[in-house]
N, C-alpha and C. Protein backbone atom coordinates (compact mmCIF):
# COMPACT_ATOMS: atom_id res chain seq x y z
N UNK A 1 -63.01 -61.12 -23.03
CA UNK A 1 -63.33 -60.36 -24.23
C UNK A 1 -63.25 -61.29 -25.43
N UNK A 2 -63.98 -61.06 -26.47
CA UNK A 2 -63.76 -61.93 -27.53
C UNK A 2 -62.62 -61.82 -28.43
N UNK A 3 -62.52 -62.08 -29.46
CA UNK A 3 -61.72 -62.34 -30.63
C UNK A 3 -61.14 -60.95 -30.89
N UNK A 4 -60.46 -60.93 -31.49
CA UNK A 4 -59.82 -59.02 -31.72
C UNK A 4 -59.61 -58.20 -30.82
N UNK A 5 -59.77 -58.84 -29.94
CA UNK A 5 -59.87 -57.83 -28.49
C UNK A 5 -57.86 -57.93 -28.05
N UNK A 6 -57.30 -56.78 -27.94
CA UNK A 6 -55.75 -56.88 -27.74
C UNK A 6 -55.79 -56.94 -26.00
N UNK A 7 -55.12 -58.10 -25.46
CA UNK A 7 -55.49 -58.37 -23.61
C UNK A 7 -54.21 -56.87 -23.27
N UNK A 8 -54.84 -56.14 -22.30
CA UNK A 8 -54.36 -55.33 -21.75
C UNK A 8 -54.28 -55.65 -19.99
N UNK A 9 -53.08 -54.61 -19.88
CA UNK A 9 -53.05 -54.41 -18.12
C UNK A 9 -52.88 -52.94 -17.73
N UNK A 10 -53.56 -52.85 -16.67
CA UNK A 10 -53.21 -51.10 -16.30
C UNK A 10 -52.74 -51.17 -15.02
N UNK A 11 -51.58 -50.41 -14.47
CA UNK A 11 -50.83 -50.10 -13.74
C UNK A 11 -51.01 -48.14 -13.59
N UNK A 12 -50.68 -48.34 -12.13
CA UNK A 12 -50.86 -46.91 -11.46
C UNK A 12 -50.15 -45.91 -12.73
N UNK A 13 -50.62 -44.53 -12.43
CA UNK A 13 -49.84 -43.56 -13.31
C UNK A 13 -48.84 -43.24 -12.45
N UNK A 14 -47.75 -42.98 -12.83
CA UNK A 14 -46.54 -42.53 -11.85
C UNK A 14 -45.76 -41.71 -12.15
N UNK A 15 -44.59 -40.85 -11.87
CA UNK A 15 -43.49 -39.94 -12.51
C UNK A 15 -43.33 -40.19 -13.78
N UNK A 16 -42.92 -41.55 -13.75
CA UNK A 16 -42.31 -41.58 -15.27
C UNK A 16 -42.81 -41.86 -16.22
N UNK A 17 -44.25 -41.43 -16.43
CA UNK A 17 -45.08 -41.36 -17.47
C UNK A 17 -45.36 -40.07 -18.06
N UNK A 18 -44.77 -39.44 -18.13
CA UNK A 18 -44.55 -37.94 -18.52
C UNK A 18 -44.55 -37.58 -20.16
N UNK A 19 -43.42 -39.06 -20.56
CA UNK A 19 -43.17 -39.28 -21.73
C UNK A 19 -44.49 -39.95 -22.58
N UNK A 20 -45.55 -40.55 -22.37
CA UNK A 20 -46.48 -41.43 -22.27
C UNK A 20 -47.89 -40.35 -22.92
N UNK A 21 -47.98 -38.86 -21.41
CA UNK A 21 -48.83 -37.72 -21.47
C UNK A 21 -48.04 -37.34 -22.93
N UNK A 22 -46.78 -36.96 -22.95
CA UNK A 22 -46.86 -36.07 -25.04
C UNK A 22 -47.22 -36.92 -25.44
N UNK A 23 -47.17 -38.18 -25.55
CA UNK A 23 -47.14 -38.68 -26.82
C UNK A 23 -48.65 -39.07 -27.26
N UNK A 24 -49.77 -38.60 -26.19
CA UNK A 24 -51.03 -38.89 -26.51
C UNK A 24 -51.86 -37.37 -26.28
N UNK A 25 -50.95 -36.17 -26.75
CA UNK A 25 -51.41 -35.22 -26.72
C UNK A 25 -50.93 -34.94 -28.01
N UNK A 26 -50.66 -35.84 -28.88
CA UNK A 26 -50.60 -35.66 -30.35
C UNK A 26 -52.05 -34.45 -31.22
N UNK A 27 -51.84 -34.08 -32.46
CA UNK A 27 -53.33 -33.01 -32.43
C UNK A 27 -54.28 -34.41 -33.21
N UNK A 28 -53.71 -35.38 -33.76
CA UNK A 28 -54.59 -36.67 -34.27
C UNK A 28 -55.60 -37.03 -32.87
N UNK A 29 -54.85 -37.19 -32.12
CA UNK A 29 -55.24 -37.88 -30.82
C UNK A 29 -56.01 -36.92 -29.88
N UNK A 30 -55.77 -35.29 -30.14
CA UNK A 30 -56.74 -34.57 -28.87
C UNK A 30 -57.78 -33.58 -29.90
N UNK A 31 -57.87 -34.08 -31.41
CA UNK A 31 -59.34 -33.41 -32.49
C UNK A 31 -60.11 -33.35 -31.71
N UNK A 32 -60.86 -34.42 -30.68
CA UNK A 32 -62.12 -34.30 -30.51
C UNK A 32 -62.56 -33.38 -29.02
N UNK A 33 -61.09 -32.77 -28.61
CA UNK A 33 -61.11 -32.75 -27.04
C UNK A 33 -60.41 -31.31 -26.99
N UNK A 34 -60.42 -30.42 -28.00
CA UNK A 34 -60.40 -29.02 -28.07
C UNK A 34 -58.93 -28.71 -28.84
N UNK A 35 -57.79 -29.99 -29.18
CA UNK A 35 -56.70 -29.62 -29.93
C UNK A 35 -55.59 -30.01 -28.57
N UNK A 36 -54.17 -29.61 -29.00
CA UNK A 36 -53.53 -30.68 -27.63
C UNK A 36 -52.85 -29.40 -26.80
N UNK A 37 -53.21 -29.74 -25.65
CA UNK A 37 -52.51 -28.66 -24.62
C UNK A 37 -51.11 -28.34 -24.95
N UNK A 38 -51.01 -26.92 -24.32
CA UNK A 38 -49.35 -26.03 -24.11
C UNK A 38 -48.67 -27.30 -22.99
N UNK A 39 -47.54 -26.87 -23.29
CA UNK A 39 -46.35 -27.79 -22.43
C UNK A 39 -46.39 -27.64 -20.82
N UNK A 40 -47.46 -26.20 -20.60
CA UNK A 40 -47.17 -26.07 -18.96
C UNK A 40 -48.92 -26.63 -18.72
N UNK A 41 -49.54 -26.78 -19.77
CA UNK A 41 -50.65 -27.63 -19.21
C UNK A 41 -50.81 -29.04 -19.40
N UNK A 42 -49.39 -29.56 -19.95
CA UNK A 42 -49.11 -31.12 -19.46
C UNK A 42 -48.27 -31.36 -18.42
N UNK A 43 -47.88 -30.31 -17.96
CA UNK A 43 -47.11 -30.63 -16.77
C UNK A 43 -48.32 -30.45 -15.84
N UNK A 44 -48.72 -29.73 -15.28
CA UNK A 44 -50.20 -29.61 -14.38
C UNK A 44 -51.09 -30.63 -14.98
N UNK A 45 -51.66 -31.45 -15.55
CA UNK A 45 -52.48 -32.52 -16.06
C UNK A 45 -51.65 -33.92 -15.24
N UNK A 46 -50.35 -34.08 -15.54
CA UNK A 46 -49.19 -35.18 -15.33
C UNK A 46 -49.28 -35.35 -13.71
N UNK A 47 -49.39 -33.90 -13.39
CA UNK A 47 -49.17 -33.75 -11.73
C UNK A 47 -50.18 -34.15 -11.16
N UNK A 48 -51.52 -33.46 -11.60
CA UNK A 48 -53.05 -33.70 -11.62
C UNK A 48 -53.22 -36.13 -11.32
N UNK A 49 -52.54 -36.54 -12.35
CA UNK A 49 -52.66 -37.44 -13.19
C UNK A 49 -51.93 -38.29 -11.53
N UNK A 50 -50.55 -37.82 -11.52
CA UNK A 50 -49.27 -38.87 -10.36
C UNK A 50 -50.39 -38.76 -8.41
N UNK A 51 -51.23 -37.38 -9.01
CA UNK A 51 -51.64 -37.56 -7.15
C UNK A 51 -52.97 -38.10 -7.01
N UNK A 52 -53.73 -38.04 -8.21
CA UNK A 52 -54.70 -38.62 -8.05
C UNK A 52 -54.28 -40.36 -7.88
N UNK A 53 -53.41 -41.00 -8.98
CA UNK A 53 -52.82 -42.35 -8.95
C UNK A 53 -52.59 -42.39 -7.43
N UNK A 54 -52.08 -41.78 -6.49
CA UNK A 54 -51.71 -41.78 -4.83
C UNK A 54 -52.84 -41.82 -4.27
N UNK A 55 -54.06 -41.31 -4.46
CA UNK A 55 -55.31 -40.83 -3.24
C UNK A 55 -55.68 -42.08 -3.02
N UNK A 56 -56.11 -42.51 -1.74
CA UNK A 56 -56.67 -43.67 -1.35
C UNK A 56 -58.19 -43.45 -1.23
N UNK A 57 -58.62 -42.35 -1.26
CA UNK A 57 -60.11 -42.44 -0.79
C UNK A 57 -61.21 -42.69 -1.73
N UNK A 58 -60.50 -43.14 -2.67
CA UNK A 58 -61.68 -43.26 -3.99
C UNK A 58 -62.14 -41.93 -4.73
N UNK A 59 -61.43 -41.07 -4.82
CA UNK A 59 -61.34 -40.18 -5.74
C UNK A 59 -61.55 -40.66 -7.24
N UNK A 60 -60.75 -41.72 -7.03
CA UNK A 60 -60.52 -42.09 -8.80
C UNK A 60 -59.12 -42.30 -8.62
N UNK A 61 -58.65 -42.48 -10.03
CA UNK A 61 -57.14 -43.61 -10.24
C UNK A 61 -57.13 -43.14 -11.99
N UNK A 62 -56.18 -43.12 -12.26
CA UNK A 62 -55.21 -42.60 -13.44
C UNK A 62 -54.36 -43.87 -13.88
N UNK A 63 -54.16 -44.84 -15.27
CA UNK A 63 -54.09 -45.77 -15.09
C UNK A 63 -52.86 -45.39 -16.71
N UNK A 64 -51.61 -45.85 -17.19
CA UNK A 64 -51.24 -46.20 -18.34
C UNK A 64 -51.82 -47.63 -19.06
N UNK A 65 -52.10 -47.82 -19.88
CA UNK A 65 -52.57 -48.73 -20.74
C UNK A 65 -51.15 -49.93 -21.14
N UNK A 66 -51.04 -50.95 -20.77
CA UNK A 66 -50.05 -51.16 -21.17
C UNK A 66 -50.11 -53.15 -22.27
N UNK A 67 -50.23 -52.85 -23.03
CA UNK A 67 -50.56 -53.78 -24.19
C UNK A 67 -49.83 -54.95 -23.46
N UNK A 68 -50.24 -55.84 -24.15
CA UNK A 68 -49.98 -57.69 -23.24
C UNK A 68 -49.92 -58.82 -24.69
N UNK A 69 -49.14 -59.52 -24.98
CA UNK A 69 -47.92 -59.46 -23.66
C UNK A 69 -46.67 -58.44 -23.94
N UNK A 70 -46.56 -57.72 -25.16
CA UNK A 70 -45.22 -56.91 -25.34
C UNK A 70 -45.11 -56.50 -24.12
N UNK A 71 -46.04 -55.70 -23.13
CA UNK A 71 -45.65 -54.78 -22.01
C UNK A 71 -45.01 -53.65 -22.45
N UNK A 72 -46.14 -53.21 -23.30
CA UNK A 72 -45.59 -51.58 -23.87
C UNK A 72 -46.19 -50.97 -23.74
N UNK A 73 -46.36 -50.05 -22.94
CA UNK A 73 -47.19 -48.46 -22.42
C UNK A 73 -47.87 -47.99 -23.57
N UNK A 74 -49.18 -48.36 -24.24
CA UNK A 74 -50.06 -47.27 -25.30
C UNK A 74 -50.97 -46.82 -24.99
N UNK A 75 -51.21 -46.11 -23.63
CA UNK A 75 -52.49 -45.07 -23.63
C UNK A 75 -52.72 -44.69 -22.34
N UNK A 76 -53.50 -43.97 -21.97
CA UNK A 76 -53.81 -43.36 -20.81
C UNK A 76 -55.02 -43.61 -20.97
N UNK A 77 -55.60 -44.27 -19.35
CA UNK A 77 -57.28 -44.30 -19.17
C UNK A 77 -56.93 -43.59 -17.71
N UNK A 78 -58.56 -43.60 -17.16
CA UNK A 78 -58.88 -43.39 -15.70
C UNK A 78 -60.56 -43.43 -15.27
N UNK A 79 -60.32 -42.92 -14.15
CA UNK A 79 -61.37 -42.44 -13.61
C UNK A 79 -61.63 -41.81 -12.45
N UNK A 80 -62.47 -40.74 -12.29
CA UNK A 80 -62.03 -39.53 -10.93
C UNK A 80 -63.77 -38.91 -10.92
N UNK A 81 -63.85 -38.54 -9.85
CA UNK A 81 -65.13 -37.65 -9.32
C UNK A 81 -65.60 -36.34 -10.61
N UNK A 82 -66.86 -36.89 -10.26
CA UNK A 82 -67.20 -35.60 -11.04
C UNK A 82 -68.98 -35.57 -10.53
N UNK A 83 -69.49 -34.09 -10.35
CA UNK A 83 -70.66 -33.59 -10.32
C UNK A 83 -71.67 -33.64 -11.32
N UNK A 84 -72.56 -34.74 -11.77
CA UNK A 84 -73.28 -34.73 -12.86
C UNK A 84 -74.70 -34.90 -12.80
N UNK A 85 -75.94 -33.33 -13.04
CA UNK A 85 -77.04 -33.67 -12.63
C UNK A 85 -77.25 -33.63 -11.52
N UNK A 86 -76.18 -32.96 -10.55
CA UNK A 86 -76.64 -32.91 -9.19
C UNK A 86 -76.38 -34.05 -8.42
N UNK A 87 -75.66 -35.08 -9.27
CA UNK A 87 -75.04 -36.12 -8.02
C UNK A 87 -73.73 -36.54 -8.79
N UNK A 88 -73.09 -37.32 -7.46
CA UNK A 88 -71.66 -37.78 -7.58
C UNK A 88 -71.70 -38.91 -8.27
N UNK A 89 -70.43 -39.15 -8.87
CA UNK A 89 -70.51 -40.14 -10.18
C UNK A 89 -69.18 -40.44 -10.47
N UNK A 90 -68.95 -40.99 -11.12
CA UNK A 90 -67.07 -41.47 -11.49
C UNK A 90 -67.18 -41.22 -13.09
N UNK A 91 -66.45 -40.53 -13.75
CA UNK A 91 -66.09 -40.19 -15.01
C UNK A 91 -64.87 -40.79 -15.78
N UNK A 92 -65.01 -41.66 -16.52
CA UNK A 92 -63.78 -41.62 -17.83
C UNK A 92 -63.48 -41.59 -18.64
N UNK A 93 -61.99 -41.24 -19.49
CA UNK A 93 -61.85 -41.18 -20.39
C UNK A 93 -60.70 -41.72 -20.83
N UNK A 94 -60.03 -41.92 -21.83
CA UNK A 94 -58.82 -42.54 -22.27
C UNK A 94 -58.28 -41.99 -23.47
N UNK A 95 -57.09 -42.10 -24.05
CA UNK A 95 -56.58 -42.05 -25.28
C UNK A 95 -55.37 -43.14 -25.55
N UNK A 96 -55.59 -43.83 -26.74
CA UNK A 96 -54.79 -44.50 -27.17
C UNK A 96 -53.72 -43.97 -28.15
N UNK A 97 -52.62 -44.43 -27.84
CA UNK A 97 -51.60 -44.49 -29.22
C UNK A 97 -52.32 -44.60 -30.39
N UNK A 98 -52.03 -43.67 -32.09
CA UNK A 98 -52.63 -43.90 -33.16
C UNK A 98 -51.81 -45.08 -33.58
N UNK A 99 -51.09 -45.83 -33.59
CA UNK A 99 -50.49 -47.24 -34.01
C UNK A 99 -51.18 -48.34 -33.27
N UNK A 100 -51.97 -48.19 -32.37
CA UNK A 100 -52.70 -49.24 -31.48
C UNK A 100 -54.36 -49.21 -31.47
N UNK A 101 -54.45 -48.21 -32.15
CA UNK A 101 -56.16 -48.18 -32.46
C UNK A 101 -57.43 -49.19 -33.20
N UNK A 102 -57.87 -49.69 -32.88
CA UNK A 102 -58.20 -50.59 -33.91
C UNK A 102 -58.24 -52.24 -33.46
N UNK A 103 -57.70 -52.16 -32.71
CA UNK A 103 -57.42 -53.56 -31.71
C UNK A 103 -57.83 -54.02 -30.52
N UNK A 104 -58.71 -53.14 -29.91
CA UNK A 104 -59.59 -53.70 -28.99
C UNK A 104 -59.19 -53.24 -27.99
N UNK A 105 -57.90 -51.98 -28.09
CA UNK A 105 -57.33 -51.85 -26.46
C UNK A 105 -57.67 -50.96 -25.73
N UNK A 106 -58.48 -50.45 -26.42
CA UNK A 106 -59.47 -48.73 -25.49
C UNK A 106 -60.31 -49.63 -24.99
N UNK A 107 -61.58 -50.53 -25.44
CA UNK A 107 -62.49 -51.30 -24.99
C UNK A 107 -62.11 -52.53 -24.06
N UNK A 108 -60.79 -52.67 -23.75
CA UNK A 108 -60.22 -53.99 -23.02
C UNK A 108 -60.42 -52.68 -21.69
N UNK A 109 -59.09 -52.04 -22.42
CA UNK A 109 -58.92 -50.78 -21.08
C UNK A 109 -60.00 -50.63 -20.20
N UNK A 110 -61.25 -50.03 -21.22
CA UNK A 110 -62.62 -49.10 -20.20
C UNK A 110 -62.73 -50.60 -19.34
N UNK A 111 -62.87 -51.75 -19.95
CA UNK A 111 -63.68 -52.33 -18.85
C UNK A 111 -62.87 -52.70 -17.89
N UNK A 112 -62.05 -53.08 -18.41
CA UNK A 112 -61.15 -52.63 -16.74
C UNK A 112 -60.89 -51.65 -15.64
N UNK A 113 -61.08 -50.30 -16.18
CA UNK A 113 -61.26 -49.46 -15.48
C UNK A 113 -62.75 -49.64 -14.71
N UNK A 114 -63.66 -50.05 -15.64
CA UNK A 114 -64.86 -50.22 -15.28
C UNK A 114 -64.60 -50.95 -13.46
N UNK A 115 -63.89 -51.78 -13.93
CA UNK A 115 -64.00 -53.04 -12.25
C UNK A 115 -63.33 -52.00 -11.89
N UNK A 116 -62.18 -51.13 -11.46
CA UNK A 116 -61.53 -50.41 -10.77
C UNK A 116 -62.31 -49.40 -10.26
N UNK A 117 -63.35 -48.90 -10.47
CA UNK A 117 -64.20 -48.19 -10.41
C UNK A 117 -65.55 -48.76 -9.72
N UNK A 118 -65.94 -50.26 -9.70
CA UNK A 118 -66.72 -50.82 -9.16
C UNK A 118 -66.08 -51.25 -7.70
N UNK A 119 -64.57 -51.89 -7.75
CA UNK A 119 -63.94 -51.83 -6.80
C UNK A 119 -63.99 -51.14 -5.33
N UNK A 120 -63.76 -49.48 -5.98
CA UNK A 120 -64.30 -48.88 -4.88
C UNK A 120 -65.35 -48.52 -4.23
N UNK A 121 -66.68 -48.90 -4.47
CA UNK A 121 -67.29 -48.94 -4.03
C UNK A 121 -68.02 -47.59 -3.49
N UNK A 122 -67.65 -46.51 -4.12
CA UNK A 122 -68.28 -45.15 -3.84
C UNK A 122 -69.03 -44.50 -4.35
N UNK A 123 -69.16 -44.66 -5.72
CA UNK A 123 -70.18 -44.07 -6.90
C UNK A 123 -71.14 -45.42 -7.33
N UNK A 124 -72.43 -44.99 -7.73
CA UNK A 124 -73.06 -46.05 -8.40
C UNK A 124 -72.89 -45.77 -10.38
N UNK A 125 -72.34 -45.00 -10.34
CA UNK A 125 -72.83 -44.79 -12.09
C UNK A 125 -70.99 -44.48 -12.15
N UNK A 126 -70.75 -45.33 -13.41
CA UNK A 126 -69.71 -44.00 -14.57
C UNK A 126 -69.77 -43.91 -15.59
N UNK A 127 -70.01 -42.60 -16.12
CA UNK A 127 -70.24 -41.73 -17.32
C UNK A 127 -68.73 -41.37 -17.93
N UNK A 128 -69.39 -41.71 -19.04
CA UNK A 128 -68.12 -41.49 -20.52
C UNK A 128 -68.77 -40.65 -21.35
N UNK A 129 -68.01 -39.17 -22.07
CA UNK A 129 -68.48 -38.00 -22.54
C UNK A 129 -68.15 -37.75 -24.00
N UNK A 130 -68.15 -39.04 -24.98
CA UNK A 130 -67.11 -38.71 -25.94
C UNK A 130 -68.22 -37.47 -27.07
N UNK A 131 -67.35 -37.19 -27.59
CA UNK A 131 -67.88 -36.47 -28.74
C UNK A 131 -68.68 -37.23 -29.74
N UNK A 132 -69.88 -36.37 -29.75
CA UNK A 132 -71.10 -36.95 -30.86
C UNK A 132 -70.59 -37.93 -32.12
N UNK A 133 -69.40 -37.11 -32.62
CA UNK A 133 -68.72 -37.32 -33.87
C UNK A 133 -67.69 -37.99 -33.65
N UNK A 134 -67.40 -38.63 -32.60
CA UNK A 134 -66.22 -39.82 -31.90
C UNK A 134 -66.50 -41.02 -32.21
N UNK A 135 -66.58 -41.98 -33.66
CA UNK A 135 -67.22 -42.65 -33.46
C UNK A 135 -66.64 -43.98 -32.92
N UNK A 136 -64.92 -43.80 -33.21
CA UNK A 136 -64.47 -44.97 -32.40
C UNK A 136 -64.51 -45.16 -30.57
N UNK A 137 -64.76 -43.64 -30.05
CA UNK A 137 -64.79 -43.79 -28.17
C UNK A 137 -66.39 -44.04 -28.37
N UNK A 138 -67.19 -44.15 -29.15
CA UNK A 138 -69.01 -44.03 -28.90
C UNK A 138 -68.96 -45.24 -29.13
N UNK A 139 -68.69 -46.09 -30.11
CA UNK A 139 -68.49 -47.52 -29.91
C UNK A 139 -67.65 -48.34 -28.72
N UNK A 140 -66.84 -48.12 -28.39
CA UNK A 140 -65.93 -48.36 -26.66
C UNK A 140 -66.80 -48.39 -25.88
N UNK A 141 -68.15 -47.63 -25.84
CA UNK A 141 -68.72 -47.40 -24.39
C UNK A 141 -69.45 -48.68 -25.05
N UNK A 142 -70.14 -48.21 -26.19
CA UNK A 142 -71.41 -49.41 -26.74
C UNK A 142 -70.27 -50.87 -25.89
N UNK A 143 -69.21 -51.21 -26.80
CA UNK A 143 -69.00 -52.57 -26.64
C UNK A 143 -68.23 -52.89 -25.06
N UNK A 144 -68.19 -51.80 -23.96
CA UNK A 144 -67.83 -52.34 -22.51
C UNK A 144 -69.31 -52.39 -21.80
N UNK A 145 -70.55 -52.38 -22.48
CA UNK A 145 -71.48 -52.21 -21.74
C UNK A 145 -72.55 -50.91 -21.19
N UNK A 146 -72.18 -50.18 -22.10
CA UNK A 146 -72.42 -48.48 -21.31
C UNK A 146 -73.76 -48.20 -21.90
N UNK A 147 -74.93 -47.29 -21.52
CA UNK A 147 -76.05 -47.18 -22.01
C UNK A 147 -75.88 -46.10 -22.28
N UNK A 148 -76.29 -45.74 -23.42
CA UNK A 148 -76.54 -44.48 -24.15
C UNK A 148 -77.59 -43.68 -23.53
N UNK A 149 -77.43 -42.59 -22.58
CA UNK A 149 -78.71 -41.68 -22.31
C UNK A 149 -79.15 -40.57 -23.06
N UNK A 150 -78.03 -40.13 -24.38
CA UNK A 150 -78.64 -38.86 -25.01
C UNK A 150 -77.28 -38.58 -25.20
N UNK A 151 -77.53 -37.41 -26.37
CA UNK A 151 -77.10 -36.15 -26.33
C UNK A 151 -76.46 -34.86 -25.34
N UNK A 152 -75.59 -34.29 -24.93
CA UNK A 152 -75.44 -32.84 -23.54
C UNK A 152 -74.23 -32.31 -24.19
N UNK A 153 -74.79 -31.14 -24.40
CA UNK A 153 -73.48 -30.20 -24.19
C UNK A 153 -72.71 -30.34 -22.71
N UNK A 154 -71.33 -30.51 -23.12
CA UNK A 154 -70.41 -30.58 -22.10
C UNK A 154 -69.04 -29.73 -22.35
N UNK A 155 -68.90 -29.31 -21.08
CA UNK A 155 -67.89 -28.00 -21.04
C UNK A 155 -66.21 -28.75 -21.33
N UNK A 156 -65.45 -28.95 -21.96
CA UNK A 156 -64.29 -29.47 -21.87
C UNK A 156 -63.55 -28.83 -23.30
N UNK A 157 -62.47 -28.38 -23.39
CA UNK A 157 -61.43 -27.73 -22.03
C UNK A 157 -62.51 -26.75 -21.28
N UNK A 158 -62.27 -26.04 -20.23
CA UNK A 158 -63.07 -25.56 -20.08
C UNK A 158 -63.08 -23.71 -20.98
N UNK A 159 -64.54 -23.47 -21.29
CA UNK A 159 -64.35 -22.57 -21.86
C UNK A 159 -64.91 -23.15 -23.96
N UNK A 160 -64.97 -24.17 -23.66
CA UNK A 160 -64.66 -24.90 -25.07
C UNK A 160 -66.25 -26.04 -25.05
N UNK A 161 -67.20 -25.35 -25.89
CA UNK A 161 -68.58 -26.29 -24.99
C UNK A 161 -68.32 -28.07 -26.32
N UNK A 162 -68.45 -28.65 -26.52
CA UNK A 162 -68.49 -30.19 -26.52
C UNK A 162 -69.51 -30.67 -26.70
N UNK A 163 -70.12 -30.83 -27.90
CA UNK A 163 -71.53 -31.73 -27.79
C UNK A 163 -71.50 -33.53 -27.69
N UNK A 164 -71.43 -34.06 -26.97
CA UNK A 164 -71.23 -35.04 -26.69
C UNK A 164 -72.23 -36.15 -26.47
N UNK A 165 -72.13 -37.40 -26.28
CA UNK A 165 -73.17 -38.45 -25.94
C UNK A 165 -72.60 -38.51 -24.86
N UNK A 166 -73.95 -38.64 -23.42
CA UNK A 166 -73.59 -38.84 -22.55
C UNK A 166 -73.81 -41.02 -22.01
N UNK A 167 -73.04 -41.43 -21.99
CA UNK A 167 -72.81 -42.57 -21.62
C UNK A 167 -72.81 -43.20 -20.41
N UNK A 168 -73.43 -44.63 -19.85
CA UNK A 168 -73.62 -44.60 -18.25
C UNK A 168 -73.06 -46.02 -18.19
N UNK A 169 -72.71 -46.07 -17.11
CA UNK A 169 -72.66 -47.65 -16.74
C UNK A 169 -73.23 -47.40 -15.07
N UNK A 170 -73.86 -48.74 -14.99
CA UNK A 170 -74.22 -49.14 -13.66
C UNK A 170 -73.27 -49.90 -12.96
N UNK A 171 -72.43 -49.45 -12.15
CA UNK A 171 -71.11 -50.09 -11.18
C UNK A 171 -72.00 -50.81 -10.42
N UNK A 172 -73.43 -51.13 -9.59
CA UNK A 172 -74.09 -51.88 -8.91
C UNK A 172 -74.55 -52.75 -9.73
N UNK A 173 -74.58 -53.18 -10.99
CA UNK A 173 -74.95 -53.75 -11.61
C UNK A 173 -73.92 -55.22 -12.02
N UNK A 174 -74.16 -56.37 -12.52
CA UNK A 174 -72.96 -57.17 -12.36
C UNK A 174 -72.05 -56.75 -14.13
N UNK A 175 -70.63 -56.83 -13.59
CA UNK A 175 -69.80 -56.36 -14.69
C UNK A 175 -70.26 -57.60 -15.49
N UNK A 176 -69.09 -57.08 -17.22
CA UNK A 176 -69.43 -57.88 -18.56
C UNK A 176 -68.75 -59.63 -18.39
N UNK A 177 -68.37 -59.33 -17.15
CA UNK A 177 -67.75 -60.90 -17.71
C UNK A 177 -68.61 -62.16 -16.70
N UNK A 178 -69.52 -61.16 -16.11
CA UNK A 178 -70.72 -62.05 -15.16
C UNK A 178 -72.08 -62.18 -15.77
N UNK A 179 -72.74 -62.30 -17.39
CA UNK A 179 -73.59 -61.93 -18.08
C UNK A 179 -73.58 -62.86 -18.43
């Protein structure tokens, strides 16, 4: 990555990231994503979050963000199955700490997730859904490589419709650091 870019590492999500889920369900941090869940829908998200981190079959992977070199936990990324258009696909999303924004560590993150996601070898595409009006996650996709296909209403929370840019990357395609 170039200049400004903060070097990150991601490690499995596990139990004791619990503390990690509040603190990025701040209402700064979940504006664009319907406002921040009740306490019994971060416990079911967390749980959601520790078994997917376990599945071996390429489901997807749930990852803490953890800044380099302090080695301090600021954010949650991933990526997991999802139905889009009638085919299978790998989806992600992330949130950073608001003290860590600005530094390159959502865009270090995605593309790392990106290889974790190419890794497995099961999906050809992953799509990122940020909000139209997101303009720091709409830039993240721009600068890990992601092609802009449009505009889609998208359902998230559910119940809650989302006008969003839908975002692609080609996992068969060679990642950013082979260009």
């Amino acid at each position: 990555m170039g200049s400004g870019v903060s070097p990150v590492r991601l490690e499995a999500w596990s139990e004791r990231d619990f503390d990690l889920l509040r603190a990025v369900n701040a209402p700064a941090l979940m504006a664009h994503l319907g406002g921040p869940e009740t306490a019994e829908q971060l416990v079911k998200r967390h749980q959601r979050y520790v078994d997917l981190s376990a599945d071996r079959t390429g489901a997807g992977r749930m990852f803490r963000i953890v800044l380099e070199p302090e080695g301090v936990p600021v954010g949650v990324i991933g990526f997991w199955e999802q139905t889009w258009d009638g085919t299978r696909v790998y989806e992600t999303g992330w949130t950073v700490l608001g003290g860590f924004q600005g530094r390159g560590v959502a865009t270090a993150a995605t593309v790392a997730v990106a290889e974790r996601a190419r890794a497995a070898r099961k999906h050809r595409y992953l799509h990122a859904f940020p909000a139209v009006d997101n303009g720091p996650s709409n830039a993240v996709c721009r600068k890990a490589g992601f092609e802009l296909l449009g505009e889609r209403d998208f359902e998230y929370p559910p119940g809650h419709l989302l006008r969003s840019n839908d975002w692609r990357l080609d996992l068969e395609a060679a990642g950013p650091g082979s260009r």
